[in-house]
Protein backbone atom coordinates (compact mmCIF):
# COMPACT_ATOMS: atom_id res chain seq x y z
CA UNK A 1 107.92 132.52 61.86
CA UNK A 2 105.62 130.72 64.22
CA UNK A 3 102.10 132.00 64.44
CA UNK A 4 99.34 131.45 67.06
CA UNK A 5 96.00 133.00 67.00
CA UNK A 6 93.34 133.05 69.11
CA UNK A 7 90.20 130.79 68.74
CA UNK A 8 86.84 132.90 69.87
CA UNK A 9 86.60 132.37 73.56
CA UNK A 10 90.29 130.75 74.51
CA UNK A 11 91.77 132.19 77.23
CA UNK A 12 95.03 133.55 76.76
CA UNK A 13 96.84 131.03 78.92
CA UNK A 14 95.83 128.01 76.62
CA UNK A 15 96.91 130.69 73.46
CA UNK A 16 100.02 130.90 75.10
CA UNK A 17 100.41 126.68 75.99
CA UNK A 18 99.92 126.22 72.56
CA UNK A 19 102.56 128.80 71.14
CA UNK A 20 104.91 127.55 73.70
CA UNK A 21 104.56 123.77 72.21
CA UNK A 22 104.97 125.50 68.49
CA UNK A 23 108.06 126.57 69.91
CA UNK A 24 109.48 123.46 71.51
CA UNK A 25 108.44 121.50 68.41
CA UNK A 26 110.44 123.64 66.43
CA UNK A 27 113.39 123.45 68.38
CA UNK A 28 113.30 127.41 68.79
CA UNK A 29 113.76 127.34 73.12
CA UNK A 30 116.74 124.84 72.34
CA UNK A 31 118.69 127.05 69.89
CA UNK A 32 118.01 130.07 72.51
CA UNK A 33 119.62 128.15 75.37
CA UNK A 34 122.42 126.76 73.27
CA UNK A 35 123.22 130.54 71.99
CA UNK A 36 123.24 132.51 75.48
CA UNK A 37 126.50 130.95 76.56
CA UNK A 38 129.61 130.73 74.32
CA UNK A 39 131.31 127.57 74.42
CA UNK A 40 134.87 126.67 73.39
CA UNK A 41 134.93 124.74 69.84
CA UNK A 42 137.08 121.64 71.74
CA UNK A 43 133.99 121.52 74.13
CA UNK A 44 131.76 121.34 71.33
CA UNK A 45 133.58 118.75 69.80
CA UNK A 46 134.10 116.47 72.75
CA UNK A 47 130.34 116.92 73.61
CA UNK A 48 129.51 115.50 69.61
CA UNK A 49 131.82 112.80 69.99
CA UNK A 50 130.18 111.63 73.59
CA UNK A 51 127.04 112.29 71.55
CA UNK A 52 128.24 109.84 68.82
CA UNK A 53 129.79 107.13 71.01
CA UNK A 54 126.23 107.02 73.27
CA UNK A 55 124.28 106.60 69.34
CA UNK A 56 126.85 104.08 68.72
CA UNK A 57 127.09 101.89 71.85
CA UNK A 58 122.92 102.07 71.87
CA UNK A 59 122.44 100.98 67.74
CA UNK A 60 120.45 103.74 66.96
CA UNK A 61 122.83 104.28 63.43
């Protein structure tokens, strides 16, 4: 669970800018927008295997 509080005399908006970046470190806003749409398991295998062939061709292994 992530939690954010509130330091005496932050505005809410910089509360919420830090949650946010809790979030996106966490990889919590990419898992939402990879579960709204349903993809076929041959898509998801062709889009690891681009995935894989990009790592490969740049020597990041």
């Amino acid at each position: 669970m992530i939690k954010v509080e509130a330091r005496a005399g932050e505005p809410l908006e910089k509360t919420l800018r830090r949650f946010k970046k809790r979030c996106e470190k966490e990889g919590l806003t990419k898992d939402i927008k990879k579960a709204m749409f349903y993809d076929k398991p041959s898509e998801r295998k062709r889009r690891e295997a681009r995935k894989l062939e990009k790592r490969l061709a740049s020597g990041k292994m």
